[in-house]
C-alpha atoms as a PDB file:
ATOM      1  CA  UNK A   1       2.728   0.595 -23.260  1.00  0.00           C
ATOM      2  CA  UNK A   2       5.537   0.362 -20.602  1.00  0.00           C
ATOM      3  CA  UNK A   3       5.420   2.834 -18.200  1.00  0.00           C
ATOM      4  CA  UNK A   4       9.252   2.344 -17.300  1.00  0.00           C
ATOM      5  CA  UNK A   5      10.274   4.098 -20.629  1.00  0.00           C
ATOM      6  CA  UNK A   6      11.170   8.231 -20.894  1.00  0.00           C
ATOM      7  CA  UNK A   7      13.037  10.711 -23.484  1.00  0.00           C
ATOM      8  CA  UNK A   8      14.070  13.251 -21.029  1.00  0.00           C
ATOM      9  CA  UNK A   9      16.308  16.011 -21.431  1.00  0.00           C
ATOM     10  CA  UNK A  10      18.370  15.260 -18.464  1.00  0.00           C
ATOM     11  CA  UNK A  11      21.445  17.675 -18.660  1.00  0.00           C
ATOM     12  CA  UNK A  12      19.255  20.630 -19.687  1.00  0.00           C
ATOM     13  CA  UNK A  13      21.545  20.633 -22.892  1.00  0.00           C
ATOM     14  CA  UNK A  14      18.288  19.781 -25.735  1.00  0.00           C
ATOM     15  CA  UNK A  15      19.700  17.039 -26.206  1.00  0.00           C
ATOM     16  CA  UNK A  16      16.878  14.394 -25.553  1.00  0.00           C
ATOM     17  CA  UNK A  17      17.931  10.694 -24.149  1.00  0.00           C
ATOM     18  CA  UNK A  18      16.091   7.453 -23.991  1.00  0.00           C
ATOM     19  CA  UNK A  19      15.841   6.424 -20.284  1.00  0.00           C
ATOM     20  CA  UNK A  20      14.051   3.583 -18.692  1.00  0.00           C
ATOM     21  CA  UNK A  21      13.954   1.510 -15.286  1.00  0.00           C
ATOM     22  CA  UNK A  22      14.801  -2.022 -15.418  1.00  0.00           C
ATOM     23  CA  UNK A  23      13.238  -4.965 -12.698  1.00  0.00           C
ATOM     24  CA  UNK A  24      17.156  -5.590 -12.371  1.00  0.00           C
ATOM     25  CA  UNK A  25      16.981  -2.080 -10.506  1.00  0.00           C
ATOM     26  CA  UNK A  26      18.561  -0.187 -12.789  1.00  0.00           C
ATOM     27  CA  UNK A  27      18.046   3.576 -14.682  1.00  0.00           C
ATOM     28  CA  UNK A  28      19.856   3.163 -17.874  1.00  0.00           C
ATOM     29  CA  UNK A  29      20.162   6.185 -20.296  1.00  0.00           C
ATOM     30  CA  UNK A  30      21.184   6.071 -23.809  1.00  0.00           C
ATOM     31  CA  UNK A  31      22.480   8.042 -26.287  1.00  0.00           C
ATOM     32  CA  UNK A  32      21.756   7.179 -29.816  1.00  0.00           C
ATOM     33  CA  UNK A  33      22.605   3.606 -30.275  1.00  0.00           C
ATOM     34  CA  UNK A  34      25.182   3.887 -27.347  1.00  0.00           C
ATOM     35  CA  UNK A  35      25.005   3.406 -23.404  1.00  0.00           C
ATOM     36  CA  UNK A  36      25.483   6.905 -21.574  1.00  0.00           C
ATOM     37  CA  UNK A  37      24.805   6.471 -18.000  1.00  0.00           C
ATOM     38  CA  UNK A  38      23.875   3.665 -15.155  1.00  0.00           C
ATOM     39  CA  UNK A  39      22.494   4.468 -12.037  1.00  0.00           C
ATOM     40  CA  UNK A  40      21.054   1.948  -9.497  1.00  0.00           C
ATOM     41  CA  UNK A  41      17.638   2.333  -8.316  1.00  0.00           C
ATOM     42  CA  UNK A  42      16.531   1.587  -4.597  1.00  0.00           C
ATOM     43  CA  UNK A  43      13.884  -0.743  -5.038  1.00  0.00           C
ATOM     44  CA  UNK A  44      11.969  -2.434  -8.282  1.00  0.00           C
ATOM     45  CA  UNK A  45      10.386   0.325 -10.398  1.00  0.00           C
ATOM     46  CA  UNK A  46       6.864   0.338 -11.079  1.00  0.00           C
ATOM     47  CA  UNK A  47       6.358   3.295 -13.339  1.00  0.00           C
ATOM     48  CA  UNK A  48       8.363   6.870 -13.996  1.00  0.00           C
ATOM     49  CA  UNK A  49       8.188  10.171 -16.206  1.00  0.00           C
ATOM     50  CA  UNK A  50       9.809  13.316 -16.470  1.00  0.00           C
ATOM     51  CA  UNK A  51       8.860  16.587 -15.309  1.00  0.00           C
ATOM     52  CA  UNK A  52      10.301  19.750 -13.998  1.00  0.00           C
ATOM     53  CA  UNK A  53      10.469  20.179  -9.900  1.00  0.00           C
ATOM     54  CA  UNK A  54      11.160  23.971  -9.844  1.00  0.00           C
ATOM     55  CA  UNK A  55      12.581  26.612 -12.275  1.00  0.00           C
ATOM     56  CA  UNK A  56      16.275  26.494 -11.125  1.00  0.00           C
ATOM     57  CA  UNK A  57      18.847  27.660 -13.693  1.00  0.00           C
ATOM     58  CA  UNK A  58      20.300  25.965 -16.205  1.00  0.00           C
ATOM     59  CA  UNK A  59      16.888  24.379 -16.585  1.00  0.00           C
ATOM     60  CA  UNK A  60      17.155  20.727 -15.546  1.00  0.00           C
ATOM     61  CA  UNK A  61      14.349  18.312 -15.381  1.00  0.00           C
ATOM     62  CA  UNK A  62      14.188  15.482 -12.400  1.00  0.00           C
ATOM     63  CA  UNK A  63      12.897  11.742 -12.838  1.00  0.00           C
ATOM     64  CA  UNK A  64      10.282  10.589 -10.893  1.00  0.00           C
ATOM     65  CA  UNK A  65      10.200   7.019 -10.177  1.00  0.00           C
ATOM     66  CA  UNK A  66       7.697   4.880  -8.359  1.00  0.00           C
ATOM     67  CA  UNK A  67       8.340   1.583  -6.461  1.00  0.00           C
ATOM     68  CA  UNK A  68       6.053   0.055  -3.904  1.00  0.00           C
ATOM     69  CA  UNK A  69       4.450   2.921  -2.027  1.00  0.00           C
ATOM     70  CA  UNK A  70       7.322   5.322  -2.797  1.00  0.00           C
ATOM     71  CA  UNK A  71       8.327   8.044  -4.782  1.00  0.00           C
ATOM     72  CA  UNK A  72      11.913   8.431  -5.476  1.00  0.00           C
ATOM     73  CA  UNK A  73      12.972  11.977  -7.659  1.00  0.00           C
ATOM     74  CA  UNK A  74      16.188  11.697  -9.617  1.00  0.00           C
ATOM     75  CA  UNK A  75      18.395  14.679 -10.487  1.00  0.00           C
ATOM     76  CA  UNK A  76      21.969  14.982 -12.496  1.00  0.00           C
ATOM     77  CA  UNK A  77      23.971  16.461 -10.149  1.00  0.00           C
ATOM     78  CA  UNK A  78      27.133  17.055 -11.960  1.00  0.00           C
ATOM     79  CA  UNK A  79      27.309  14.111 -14.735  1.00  0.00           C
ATOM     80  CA  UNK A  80      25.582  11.492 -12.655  1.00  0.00           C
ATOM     81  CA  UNK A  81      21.783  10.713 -11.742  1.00  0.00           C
ATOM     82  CA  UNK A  82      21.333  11.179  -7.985  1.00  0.00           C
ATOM     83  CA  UNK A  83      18.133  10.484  -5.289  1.00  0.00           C
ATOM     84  CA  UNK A  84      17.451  13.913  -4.687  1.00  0.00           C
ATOM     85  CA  UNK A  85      14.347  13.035  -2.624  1.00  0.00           C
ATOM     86  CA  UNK A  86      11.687  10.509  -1.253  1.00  0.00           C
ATOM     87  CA  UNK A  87       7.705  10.870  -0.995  1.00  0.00           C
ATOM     88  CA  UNK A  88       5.722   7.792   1.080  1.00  0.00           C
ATOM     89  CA  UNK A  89       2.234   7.719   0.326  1.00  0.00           C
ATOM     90  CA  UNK A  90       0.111   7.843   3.312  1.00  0.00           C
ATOM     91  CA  UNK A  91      -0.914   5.109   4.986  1.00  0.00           C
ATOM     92  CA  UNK A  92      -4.839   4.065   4.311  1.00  0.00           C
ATOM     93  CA  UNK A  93      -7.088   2.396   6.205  1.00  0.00           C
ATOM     94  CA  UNK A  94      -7.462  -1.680   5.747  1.00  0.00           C
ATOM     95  CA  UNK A  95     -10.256  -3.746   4.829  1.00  0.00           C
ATOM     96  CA  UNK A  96     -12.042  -5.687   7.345  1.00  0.00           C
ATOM     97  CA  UNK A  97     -11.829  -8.953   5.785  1.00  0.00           C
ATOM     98  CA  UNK A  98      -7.848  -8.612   4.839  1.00  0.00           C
ATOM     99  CA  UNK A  99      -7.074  -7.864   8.088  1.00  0.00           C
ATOM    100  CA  UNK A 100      -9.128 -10.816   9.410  1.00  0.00           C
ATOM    101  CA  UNK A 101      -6.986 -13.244   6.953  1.00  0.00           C
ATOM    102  CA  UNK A 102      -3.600 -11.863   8.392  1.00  0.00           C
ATOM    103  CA  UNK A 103      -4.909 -11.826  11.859  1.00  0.00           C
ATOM    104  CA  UNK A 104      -5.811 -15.788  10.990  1.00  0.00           C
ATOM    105  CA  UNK A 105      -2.343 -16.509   9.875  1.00  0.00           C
ATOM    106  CA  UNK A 106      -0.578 -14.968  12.465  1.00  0.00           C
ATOM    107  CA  UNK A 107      -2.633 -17.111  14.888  1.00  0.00           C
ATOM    108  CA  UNK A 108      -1.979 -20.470  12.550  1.00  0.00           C
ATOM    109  CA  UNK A 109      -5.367 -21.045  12.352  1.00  0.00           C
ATOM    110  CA  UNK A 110      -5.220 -21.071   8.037  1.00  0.00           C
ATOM    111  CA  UNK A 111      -2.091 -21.345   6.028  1.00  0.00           C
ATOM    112  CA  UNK A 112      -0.286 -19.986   3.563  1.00  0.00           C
ATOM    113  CA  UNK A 113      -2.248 -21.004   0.471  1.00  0.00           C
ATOM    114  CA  UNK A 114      -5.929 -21.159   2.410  1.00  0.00           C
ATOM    115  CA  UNK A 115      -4.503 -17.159   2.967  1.00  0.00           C
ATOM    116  CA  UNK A 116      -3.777 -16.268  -0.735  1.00  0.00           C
ATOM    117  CA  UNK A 117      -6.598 -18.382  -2.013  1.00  0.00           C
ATOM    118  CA  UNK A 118      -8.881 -15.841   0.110  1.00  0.00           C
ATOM    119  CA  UNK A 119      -6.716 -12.375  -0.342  1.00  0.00           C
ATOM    120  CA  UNK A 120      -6.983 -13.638  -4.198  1.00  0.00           C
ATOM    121  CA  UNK A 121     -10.929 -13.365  -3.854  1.00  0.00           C
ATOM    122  CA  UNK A 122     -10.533 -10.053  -1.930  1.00  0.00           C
ATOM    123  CA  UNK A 123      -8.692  -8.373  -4.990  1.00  0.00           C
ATOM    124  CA  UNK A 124     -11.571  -9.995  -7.529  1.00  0.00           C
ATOM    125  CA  UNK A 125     -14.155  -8.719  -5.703  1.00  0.00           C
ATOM    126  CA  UNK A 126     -12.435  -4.993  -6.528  1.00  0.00           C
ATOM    127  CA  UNK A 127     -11.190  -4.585  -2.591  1.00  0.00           C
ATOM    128  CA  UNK A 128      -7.727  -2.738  -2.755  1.00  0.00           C
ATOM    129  CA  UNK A 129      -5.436  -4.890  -1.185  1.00  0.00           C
ATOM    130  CA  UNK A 130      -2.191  -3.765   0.957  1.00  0.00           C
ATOM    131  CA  UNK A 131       0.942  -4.361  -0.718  1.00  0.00           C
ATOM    132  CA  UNK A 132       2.062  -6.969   1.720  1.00  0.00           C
ATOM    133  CA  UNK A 133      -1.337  -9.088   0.493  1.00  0.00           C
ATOM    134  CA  UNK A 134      -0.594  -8.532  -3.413  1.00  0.00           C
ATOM    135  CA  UNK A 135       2.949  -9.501  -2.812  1.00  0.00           C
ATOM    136  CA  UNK A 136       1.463 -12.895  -1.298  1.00  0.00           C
ATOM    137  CA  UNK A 137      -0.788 -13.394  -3.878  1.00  0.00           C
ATOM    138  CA  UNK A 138       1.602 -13.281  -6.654  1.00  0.00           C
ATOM    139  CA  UNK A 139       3.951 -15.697  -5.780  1.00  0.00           C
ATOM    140  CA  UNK A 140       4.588 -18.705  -7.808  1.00  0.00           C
ATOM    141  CA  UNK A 141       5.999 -21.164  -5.175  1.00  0.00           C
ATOM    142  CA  UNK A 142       3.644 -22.441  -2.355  1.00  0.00           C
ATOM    143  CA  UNK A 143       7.229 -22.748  -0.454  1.00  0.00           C
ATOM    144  CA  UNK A 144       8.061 -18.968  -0.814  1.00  0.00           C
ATOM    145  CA  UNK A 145       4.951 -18.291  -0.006  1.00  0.00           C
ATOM    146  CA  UNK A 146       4.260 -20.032   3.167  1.00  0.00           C
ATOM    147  CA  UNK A 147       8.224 -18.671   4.265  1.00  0.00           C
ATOM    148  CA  UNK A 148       6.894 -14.792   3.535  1.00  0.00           C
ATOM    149  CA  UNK A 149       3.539 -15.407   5.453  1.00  0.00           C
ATOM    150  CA  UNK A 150       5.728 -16.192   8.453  1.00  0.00           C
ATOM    151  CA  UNK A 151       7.600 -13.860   8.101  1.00  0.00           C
ATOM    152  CA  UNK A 152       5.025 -11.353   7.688  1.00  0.00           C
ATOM    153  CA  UNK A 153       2.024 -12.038   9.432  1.00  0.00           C
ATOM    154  CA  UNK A 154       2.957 -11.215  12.889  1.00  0.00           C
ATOM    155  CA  UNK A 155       4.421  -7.797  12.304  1.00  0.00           C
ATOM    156  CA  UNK A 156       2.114  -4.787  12.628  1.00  0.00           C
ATOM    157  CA  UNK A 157       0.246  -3.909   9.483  1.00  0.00           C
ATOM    158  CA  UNK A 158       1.119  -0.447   7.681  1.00  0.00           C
ATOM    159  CA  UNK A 159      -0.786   0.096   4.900  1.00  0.00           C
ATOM    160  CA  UNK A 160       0.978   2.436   2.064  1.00  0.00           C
ATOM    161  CA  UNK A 161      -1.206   1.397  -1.094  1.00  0.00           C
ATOM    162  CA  UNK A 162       1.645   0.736  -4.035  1.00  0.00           C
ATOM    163  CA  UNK A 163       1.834   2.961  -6.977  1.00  0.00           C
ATOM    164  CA  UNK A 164       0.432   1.827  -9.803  1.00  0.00           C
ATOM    165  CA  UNK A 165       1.216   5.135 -12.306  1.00  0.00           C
ATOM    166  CA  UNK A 166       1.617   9.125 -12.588  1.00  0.00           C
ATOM    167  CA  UNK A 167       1.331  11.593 -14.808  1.00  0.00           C
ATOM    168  CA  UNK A 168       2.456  15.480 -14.656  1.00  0.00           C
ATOM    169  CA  UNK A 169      -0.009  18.564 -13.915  1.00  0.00           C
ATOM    170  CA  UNK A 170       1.855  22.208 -14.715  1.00  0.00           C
ATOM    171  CA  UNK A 171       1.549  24.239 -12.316  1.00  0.00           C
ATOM    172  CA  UNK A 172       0.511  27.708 -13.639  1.00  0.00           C
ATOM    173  CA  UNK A 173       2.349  28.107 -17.215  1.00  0.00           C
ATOM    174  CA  UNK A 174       1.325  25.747 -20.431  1.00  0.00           C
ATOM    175  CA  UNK A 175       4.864  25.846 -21.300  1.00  0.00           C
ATOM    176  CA  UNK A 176       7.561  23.694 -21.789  1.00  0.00           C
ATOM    177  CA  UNK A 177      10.274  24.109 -18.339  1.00  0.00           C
ATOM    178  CA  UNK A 178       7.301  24.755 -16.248  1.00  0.00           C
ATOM    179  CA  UNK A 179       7.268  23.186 -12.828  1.00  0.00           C
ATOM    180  CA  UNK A 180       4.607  20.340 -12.456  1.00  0.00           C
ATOM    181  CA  UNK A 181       2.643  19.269  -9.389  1.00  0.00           C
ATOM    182  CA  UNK A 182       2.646  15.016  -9.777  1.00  0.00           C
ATOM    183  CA  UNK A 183      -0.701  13.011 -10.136  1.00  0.00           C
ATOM    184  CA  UNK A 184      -0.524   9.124  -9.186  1.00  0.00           C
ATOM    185  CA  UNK A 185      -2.575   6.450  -8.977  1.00  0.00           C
ATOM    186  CA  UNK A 186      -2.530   3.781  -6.455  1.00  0.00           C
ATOM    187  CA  UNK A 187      -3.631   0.358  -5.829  1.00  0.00           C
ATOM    188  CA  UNK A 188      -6.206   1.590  -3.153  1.00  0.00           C
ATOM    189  CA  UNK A 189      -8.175   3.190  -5.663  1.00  0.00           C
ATOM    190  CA  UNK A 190      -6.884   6.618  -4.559  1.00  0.00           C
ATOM    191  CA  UNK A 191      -5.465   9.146  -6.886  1.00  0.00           C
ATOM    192  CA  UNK A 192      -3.410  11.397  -5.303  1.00  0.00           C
ATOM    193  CA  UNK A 193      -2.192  15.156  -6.265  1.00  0.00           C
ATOM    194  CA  UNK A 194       1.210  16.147  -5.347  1.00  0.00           C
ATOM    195  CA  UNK A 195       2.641  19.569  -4.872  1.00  0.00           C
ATOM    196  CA  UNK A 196       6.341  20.144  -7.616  1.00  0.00           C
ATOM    197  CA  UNK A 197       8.321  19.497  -4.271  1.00  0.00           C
ATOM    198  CA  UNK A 198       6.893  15.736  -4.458  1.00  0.00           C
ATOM    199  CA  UNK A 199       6.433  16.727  -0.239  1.00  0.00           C
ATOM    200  CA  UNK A 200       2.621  17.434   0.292  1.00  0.00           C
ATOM    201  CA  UNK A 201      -0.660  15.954  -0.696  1.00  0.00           C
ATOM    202  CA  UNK A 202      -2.653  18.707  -2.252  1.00  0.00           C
ATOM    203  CA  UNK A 203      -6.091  16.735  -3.316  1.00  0.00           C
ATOM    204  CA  UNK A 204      -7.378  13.164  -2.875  1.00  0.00           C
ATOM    205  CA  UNK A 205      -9.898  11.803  -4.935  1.00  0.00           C
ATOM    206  CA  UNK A 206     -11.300   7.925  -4.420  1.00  0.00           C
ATOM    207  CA  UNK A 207     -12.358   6.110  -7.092  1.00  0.00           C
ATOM    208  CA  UNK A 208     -14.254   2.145  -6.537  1.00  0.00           C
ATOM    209  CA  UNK A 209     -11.831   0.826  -9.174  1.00  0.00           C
ATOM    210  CA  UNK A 210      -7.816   0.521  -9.240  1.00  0.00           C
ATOM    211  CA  UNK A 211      -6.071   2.783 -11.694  1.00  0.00           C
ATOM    212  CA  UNK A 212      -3.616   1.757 -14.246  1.00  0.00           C
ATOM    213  CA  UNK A 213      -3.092   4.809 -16.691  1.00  0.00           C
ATOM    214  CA  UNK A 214      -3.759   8.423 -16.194  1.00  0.00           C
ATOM    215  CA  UNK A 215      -3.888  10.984 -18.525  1.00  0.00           C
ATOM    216  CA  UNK A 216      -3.895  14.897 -17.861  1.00  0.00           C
ATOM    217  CA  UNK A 217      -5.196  18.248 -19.280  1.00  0.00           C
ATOM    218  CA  UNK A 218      -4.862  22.017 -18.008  1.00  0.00           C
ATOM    219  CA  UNK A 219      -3.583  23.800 -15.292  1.00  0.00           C
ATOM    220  CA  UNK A 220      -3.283  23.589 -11.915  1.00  0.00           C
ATOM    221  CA  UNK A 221      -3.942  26.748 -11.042  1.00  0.00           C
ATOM    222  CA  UNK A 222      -6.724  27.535 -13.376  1.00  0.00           C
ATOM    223  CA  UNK A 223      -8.760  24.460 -14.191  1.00  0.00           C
ATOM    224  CA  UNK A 224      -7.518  20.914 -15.326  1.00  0.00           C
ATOM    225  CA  UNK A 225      -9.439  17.655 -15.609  1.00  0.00           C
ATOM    226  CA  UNK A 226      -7.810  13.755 -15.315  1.00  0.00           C
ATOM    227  CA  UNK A 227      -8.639  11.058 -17.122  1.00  0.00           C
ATOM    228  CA  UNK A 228      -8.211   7.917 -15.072  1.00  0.00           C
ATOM    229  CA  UNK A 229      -8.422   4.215 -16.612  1.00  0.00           C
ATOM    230  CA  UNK A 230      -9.158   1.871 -14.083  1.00  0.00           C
ATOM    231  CA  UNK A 231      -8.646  -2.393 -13.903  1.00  0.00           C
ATOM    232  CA  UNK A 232     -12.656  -2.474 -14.492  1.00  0.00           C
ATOM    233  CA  UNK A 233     -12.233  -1.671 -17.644  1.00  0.00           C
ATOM    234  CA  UNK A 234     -13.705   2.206 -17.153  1.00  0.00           C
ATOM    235  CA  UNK A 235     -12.478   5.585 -17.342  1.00  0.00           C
ATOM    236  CA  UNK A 236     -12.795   8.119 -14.442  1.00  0.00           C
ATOM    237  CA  UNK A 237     -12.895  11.601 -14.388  1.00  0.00           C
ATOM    238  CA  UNK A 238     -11.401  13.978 -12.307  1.00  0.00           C
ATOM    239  CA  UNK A 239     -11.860  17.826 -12.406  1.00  0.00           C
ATOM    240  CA  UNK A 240      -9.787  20.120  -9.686  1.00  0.00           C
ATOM    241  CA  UNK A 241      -9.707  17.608  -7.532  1.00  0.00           C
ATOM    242  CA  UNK A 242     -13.433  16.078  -7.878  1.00  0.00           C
ATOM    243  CA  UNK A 243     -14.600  12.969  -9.365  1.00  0.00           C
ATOM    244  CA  UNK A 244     -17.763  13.805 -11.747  1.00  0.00           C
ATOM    245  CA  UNK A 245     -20.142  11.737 -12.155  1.00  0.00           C
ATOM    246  CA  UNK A 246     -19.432  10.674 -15.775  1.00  0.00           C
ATOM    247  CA  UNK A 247     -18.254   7.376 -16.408  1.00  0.00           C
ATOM    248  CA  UNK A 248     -16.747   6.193 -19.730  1.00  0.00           C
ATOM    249  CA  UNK A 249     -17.400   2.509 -20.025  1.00  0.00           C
ATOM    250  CA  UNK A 250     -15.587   1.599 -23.396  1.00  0.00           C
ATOM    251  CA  UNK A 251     -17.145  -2.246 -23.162  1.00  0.00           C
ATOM    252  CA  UNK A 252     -13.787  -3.462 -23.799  1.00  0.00           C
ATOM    253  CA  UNK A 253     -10.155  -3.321 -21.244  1.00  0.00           C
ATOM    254  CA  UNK A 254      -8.499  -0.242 -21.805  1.00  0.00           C
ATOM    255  CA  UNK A 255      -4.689  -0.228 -22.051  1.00  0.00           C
ATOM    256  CA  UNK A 256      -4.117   3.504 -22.211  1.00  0.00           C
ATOM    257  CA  UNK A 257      -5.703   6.713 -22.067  1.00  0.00           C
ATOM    258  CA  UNK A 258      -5.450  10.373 -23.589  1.00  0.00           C
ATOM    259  CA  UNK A 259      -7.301  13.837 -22.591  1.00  0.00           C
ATOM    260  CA  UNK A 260      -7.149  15.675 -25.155  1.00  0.00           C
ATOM    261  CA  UNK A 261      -9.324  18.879 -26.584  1.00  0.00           C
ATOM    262  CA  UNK A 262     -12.010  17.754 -24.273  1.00  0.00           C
ATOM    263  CA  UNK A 263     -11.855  14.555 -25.622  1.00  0.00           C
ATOM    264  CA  UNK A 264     -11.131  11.331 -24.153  1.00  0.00           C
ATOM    265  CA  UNK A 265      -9.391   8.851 -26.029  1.00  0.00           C
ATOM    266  CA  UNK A 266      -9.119   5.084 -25.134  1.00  0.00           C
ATOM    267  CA  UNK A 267      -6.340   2.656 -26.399  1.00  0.00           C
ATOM    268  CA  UNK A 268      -8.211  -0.733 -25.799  1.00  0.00           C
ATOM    269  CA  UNK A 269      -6.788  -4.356 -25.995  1.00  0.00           C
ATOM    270  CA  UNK A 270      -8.866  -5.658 -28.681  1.00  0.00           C
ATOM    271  CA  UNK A 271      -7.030  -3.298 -31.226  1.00  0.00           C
ATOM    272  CA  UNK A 272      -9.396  -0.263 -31.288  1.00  0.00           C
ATOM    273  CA  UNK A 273      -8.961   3.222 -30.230  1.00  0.00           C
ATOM    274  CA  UNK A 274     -12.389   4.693 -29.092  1.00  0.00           C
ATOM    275  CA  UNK A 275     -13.185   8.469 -28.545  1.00  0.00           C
ATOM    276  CA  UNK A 276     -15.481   9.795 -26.264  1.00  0.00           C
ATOM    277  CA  UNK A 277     -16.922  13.404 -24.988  1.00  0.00           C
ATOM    278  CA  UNK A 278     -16.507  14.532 -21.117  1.00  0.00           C
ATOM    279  CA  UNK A 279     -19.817  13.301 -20.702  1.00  0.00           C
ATOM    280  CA  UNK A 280     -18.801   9.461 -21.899  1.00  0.00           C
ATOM    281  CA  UNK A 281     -20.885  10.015 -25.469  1.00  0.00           C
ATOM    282  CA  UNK A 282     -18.836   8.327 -28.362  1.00  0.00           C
END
């Protein structure tokens, strides 16, 4: 399922509107069958969602949407979508052997394929790779590639792990309006929780696999648990901010995930839904 792809009451009005984020960098909403906005986006989204910041009146929900290692929120402000404000993940520390690569390039001693063949192995092996290295790896053209490591390799390394998707946590109500503190995974293996104000890391949890859906249950202030499907193929658990040692291993890649009832539901790409308890029984 694309994780680009919201109904969101965005004018506080009831009236619910499809809105997604395009790789042209674009937040489109519709109305019916019929364009109703355009906004432009600051960099390529990765995922979004919907939630409610704070409990301002009229009731207006924000958009949260990721891109690289950022967090941008969205707000109507008036008739139009506008940035209302920016998170950056922080910075984590870099594996050995990644560093070692970059260090090689920026020294000419390997080039710009030797590099990606190796960074490729890296992310294989399950290391979490710094967004510079994934951007390396992915590209199609040996020429664009050699052109970035050049570019790249002798700056100095920062390493914000890119978001790879979120999910919304109320904060103390089960109800509709009610502010949400924002969960998201990254490409580190981290899972971070977010206060409503998108401004402070409340709880980090790492996991020894990448995520790539979450799903969430509860309350923040009184107990909640996360389900967290990883690129391994297994499903993590998270409960107030601590991994338990369950592990849900559905034998087969999982494309989505659902908590729900204390049950743990997984969407998997052979065409099968599987359901298991908190303990990983089927």
């Amino acid at each position: 399922p694309s994780q680009n792809i919201v109904l969101c009451d965005l004018y506080g009005d009831g009236d619910y509107k499809l809105t997604f984020a395009t790789a042209e960098k674009k937040l489109l909403t519709w109305k019916g069958v019929n364009r109703h906005s355009e906004a432009t986006l600051i960099d390529v989204p990765v995922c979004m969602l919907c939630f409610y910041m704070d409990q301002s009146i009229p009731c207006i929900p924000s958009l949260a949407v990721c891109s690289g290692a950022y967090l941008f929120v969205y707000k109507v402000t008036g008739t139009l979508l506008r940035p209302q404000c920016k998170f950056s993940l922080p910075s984590v520390e870099i594996d050995a052997s990644e560093k070692q690569i970059w260090d090689e390039l920026r020294d000419r001693k390997i080039d710009a394929e030797v590099a990606s063949g190796r960074l490729a192995e890296l992310r294989e092996r399950g290391v979490g790779l710094t967004s510079r290295s994934l951007e390396l790896v992915r590209m199609p053209d040996a020429e664009v590639r050699a052109r970035f490591a050049a570019e790249r390799a002798p700056l100095e390394f920062d390493n914000r792990p890119s978001i790879t998707c979120v999910a919304a946590l109320k904060r103390t109500l089960d109800a509709e309006t009610e502010p949400s503190h924002l969960v998201v995974g990254t490409e580190a293996g981290l899972v971070y929780l977010l206060d409503s104000s998108s401004s402070r890391v409340l709880a980090k949890v790492k996991l020894d696999a990448v995520p790539s859906a979450l799903s969430v249950e509860g309350i923040f202030s009184v107990e909640y648990r996360v389900a967290v499907a990883c690129r391994n193929g297994r499903i993590y658990l998270i409960r107030d901010g601590r991994l338990l040692s369950a592990v849900i291993d559905p034998d087969v890649p999982v494309s989505h995930v659902l908590l729900h009832n204390k049950k743990v539901y997984a969407a998997c790409m052979d065409n099968t839904l599987h359901s298991f308890t908190l303990k990983g029984r089927r």
